[in-house]
N, C-alpha and C. Protein backbone atom coordinates (compact mmCIF):
# COMPACT_ATOMS: atom_id res chain seq x y z
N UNK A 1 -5.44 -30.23 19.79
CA UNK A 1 -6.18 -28.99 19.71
C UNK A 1 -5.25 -27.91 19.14
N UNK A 2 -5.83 -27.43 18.28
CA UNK A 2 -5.17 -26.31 17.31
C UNK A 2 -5.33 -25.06 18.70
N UNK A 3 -4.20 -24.44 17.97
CA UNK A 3 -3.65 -22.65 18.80
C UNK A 3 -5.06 -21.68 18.12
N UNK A 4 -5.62 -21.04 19.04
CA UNK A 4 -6.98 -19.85 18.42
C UNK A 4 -5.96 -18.76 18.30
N UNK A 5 -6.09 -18.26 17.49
CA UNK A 5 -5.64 -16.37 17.06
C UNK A 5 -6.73 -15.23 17.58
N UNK A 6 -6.07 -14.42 18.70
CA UNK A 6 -7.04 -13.48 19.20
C UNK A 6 -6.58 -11.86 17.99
N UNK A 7 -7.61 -11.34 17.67
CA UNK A 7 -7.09 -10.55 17.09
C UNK A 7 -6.47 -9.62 17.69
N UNK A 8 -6.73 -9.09 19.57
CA UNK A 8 -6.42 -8.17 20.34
C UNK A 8 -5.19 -8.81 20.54
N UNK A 9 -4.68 -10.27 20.69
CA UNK A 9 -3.20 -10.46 21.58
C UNK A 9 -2.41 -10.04 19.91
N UNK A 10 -3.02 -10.30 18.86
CA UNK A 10 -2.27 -9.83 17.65
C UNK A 10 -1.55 -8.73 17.28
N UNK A 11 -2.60 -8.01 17.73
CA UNK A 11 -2.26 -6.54 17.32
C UNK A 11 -1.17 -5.71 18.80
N UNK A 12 -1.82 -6.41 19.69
CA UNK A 12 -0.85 -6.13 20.97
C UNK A 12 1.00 -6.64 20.75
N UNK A 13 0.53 -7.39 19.97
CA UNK A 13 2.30 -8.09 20.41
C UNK A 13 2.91 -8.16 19.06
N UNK A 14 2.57 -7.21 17.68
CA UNK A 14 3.07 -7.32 16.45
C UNK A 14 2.60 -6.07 16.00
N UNK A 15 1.93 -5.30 16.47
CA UNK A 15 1.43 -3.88 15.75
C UNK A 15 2.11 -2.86 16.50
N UNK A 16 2.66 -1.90 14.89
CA UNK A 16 4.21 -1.34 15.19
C UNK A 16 5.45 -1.73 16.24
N UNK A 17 5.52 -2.53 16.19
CA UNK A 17 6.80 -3.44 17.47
C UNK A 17 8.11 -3.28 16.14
N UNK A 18 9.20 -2.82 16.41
CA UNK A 18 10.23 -2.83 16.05
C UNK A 18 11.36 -3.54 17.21
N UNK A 19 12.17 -4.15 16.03
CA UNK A 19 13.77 -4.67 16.60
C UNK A 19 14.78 -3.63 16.54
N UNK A 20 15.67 -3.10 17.76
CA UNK A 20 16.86 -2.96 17.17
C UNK A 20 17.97 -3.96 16.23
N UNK A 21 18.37 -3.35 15.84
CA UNK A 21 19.21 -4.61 14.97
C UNK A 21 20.57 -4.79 15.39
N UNK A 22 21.34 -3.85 16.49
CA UNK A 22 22.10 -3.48 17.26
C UNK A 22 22.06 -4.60 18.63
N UNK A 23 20.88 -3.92 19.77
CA UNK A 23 20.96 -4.52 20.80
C UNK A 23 20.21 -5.69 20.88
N UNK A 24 18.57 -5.62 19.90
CA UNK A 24 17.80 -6.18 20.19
C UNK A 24 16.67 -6.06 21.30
N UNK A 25 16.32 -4.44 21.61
CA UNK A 25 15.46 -4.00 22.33
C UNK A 25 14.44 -4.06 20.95
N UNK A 26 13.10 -3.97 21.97
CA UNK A 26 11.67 -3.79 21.51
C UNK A 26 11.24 -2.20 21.41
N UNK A 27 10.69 -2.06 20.51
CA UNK A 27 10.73 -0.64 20.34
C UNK A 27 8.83 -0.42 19.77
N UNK A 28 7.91 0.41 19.85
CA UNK A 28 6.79 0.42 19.74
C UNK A 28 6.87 2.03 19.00
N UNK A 29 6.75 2.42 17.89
CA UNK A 29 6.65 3.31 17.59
C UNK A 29 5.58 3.58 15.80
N UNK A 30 5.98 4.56 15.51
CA UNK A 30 5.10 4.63 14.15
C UNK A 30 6.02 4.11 12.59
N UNK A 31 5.39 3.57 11.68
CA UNK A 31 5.80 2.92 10.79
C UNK A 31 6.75 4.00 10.10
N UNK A 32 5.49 5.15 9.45
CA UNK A 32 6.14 6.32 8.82
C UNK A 32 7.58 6.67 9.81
N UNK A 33 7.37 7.30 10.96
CA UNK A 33 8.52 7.58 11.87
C UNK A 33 9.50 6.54 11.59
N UNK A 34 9.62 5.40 11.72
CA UNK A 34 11.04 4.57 11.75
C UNK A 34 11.31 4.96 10.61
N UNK A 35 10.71 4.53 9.41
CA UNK A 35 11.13 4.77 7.62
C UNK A 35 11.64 5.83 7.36
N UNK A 36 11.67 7.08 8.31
CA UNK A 36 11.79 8.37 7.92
C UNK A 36 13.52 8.41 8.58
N UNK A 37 13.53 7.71 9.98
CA UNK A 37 15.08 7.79 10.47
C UNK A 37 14.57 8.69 11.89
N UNK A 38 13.75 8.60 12.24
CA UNK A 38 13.27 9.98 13.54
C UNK A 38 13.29 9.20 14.56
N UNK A 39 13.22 7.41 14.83
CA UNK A 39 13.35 7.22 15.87
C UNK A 39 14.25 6.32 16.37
N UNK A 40 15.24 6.63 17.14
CA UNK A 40 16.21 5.46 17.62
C UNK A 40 16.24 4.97 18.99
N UNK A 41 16.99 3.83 18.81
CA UNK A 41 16.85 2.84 20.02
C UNK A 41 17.18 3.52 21.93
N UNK A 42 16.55 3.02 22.17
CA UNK A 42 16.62 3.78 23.84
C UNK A 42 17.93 3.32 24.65
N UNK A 43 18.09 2.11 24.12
CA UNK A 43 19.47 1.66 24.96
C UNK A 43 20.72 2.04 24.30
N UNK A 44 20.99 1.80 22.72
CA UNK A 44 22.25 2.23 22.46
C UNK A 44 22.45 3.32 21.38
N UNK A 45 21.12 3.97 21.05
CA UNK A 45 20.94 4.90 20.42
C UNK A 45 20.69 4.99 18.57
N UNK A 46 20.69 3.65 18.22
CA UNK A 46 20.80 3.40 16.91
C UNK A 46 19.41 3.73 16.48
N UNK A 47 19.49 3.66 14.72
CA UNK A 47 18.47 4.03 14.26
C UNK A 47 18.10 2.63 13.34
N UNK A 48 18.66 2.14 13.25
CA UNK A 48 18.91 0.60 12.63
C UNK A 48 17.36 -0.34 13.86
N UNK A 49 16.16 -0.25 12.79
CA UNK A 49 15.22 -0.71 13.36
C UNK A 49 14.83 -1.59 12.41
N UNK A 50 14.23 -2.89 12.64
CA UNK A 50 13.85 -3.83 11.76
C UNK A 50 11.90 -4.41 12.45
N UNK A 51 11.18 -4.74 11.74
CA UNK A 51 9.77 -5.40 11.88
C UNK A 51 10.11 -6.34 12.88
N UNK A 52 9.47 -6.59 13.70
CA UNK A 52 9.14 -7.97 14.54
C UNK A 52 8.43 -9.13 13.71
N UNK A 53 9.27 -10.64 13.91
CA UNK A 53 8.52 -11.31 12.85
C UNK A 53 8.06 -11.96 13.03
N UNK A 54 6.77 -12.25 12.89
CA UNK A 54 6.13 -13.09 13.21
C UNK A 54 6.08 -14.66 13.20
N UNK A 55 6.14 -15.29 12.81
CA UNK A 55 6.72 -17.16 12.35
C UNK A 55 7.36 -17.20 13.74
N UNK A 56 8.53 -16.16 14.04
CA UNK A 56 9.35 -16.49 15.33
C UNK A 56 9.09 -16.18 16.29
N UNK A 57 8.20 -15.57 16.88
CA UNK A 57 7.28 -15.00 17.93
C UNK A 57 6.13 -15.54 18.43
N UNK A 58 6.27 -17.02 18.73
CA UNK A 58 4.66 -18.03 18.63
C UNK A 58 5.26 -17.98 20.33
């Protein structure tokens, strides 16, 4: 039996989710905002944010 795709657990667990690239905290914020440099990481303060990716997140 094949895996179903909910569109709600989708968007819950991949819509705006950022990586630090530093610690590796989860970060939930706005696309524009990260691209711009306005939001950094809560634990070690970096601004170094990367996409959550999907393929590796099953």
């Amino acid at each position: 039996m094949g895996k179903q795709k909910f569109e709600e657990a989708e968007k819950r667990l991949f819509h705006r989710v950022f990586i630090c690239m530093k610690c590796g905290a989860k970060i939930r914020a706005d696309n524009a905002k990260v691209k711009a440099g306005k939001i950094k990481c809560r634990k070690c303060k970096s601004k170094r944010l990367r996409g959550i990716h999907k393929d590796t997140k099953k």
